[in-house]
C-alpha atoms as a PDB file:
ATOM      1  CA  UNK A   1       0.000   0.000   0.000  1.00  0.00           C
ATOM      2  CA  UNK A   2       1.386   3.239  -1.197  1.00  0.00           C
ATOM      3  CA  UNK A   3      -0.133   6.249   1.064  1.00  0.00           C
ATOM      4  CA  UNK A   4      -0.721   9.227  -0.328  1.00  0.00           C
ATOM      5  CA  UNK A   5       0.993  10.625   2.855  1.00  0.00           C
ATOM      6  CA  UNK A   6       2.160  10.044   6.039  1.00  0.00           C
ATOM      7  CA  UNK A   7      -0.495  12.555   7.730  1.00  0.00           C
ATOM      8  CA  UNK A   8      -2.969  10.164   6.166  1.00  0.00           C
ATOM      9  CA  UNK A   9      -1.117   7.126   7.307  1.00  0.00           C
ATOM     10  CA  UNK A  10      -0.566   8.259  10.941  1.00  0.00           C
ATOM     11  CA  UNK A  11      -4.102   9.219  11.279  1.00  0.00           C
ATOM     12  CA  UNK A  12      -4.971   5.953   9.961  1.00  0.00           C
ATOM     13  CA  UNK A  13      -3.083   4.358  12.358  1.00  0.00           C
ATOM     14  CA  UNK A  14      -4.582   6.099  15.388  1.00  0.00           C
ATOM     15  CA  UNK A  15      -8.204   4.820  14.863  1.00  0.00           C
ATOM     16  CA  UNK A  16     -10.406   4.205  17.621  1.00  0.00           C
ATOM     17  CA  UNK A  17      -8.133   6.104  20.728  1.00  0.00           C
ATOM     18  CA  UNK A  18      -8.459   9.708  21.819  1.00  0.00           C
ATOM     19  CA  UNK A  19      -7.648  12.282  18.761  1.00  0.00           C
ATOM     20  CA  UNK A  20      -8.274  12.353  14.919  1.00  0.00           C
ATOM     21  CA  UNK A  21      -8.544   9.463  13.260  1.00  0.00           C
ATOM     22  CA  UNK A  22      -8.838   8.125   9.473  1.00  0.00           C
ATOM     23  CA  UNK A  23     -11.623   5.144   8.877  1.00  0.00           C
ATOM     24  CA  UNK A  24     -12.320   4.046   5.749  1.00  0.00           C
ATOM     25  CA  UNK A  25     -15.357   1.233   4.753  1.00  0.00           C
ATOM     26  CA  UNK A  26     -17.973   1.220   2.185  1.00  0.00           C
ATOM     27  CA  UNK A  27     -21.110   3.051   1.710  1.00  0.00           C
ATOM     28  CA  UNK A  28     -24.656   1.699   0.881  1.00  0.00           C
ATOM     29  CA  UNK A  29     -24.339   2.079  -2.727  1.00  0.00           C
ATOM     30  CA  UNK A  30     -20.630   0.147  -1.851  1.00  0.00           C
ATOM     31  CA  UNK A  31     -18.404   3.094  -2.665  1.00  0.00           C
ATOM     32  CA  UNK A  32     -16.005   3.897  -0.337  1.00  0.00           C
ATOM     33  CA  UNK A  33     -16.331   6.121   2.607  1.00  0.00           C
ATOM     34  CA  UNK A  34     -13.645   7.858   4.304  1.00  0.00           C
ATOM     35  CA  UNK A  35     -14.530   9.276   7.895  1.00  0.00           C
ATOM     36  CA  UNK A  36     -12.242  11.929   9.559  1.00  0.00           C
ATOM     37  CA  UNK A  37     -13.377  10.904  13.006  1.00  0.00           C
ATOM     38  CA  UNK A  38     -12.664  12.913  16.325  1.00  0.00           C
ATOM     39  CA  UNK A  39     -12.818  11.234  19.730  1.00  0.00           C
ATOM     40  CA  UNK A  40     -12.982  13.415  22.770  1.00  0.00           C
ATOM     41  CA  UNK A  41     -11.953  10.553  25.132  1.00  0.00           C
ATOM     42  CA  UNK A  42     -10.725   6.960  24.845  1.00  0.00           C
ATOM     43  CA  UNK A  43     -13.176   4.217  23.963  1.00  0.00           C
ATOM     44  CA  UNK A  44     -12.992   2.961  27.915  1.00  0.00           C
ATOM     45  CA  UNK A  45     -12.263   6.121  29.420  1.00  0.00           C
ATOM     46  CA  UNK A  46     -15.111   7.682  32.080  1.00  0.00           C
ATOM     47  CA  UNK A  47     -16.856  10.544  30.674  1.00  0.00           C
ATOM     48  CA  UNK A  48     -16.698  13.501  32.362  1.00  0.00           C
ATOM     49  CA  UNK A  49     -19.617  14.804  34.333  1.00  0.00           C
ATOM     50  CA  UNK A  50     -21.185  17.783  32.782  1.00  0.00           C
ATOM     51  CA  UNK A  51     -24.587  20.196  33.193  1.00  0.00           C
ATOM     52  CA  UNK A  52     -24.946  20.175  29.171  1.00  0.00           C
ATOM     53  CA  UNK A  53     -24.394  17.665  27.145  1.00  0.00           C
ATOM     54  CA  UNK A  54     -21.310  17.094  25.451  1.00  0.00           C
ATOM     55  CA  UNK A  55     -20.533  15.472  21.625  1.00  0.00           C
ATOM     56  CA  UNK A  56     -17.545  12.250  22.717  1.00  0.00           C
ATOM     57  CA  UNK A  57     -17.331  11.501  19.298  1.00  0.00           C
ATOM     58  CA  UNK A  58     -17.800  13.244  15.569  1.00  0.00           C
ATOM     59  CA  UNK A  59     -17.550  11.657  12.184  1.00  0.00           C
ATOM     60  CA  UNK A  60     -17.363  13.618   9.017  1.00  0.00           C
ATOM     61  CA  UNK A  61     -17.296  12.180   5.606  1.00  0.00           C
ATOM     62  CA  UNK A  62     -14.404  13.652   3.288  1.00  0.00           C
ATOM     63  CA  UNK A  63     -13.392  13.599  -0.119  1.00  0.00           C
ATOM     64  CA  UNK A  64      -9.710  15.004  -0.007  1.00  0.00           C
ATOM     65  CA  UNK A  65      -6.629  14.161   2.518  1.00  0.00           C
ATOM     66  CA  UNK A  66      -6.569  17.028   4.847  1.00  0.00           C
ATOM     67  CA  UNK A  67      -3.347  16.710   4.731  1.00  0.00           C
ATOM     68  CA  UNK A  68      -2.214  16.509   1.214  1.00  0.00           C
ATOM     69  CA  UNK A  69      -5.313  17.498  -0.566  1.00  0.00           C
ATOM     70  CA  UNK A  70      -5.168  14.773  -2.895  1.00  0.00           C
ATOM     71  CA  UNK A  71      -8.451  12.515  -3.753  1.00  0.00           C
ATOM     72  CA  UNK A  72      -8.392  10.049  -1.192  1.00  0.00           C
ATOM     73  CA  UNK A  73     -11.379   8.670  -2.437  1.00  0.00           C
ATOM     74  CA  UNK A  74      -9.864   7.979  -5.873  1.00  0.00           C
ATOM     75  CA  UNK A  75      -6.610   7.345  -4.085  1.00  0.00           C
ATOM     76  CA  UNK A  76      -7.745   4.508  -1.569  1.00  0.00           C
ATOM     77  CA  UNK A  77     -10.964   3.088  -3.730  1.00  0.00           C
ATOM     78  CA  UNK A  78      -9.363   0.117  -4.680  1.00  0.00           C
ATOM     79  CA  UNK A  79      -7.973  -0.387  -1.097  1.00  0.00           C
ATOM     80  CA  UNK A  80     -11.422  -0.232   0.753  1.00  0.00           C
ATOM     81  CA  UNK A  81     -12.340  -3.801   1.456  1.00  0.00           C
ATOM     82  CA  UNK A  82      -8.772  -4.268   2.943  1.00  0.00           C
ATOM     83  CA  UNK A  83      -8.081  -0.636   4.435  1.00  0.00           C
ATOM     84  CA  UNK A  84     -12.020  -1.287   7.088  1.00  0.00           C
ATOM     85  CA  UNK A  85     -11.792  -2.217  10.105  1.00  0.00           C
ATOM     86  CA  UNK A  86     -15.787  -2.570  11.285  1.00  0.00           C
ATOM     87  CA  UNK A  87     -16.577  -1.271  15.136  1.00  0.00           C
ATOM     88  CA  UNK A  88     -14.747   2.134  14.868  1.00  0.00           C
ATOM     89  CA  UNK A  89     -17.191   4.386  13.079  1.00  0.00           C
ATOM     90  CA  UNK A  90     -19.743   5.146  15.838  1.00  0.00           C
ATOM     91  CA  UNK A  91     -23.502   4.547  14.619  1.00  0.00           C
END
């Protein structure tokens, strides 16, 4: 796998802990989806108490590497099946 760059790939690599993170997997129409996620605490970490409520976790679908602004989607396409990794993307 060739990355488009190592932003990308470190991003990637950081999936599902506290931070940005990179997921890729497939849409409903089966074309892939990359997710810029951001995680306000780790996955087993106690939230903290709050009088408003408070967003842990926010996925946004992307076209581009924010890094490199090339087409990641065009990029990575052929790479989806392999790049997902299913339970990281919060539904």
């Amino acid at each position: 796998m060739k990355w488009c760059c190592m932003g990308f790939k470190a991003n990637y690599d950081c999936a599902g802990t506290r931070g940005h993170a990179i997921l890729v997997g497939l849409d409903s129409l089966n074309k892939i989806e990359i997710t810029l996620q951001y995680r306000a605490v780790d996955p087993h970490d106690q939230l903290p108490l709050t009088d408003f409520p408070i967003a842990t976790v926010v996925d946004v679908r992307i076209v581009f590497c924010p890094w490199c602004g090339r087409n990641a989607e065009e990029w990575y396409g052929k790479y989806a099946s392999s790049l997902f990794r299913p339970g990281l993307k919060i539904h």
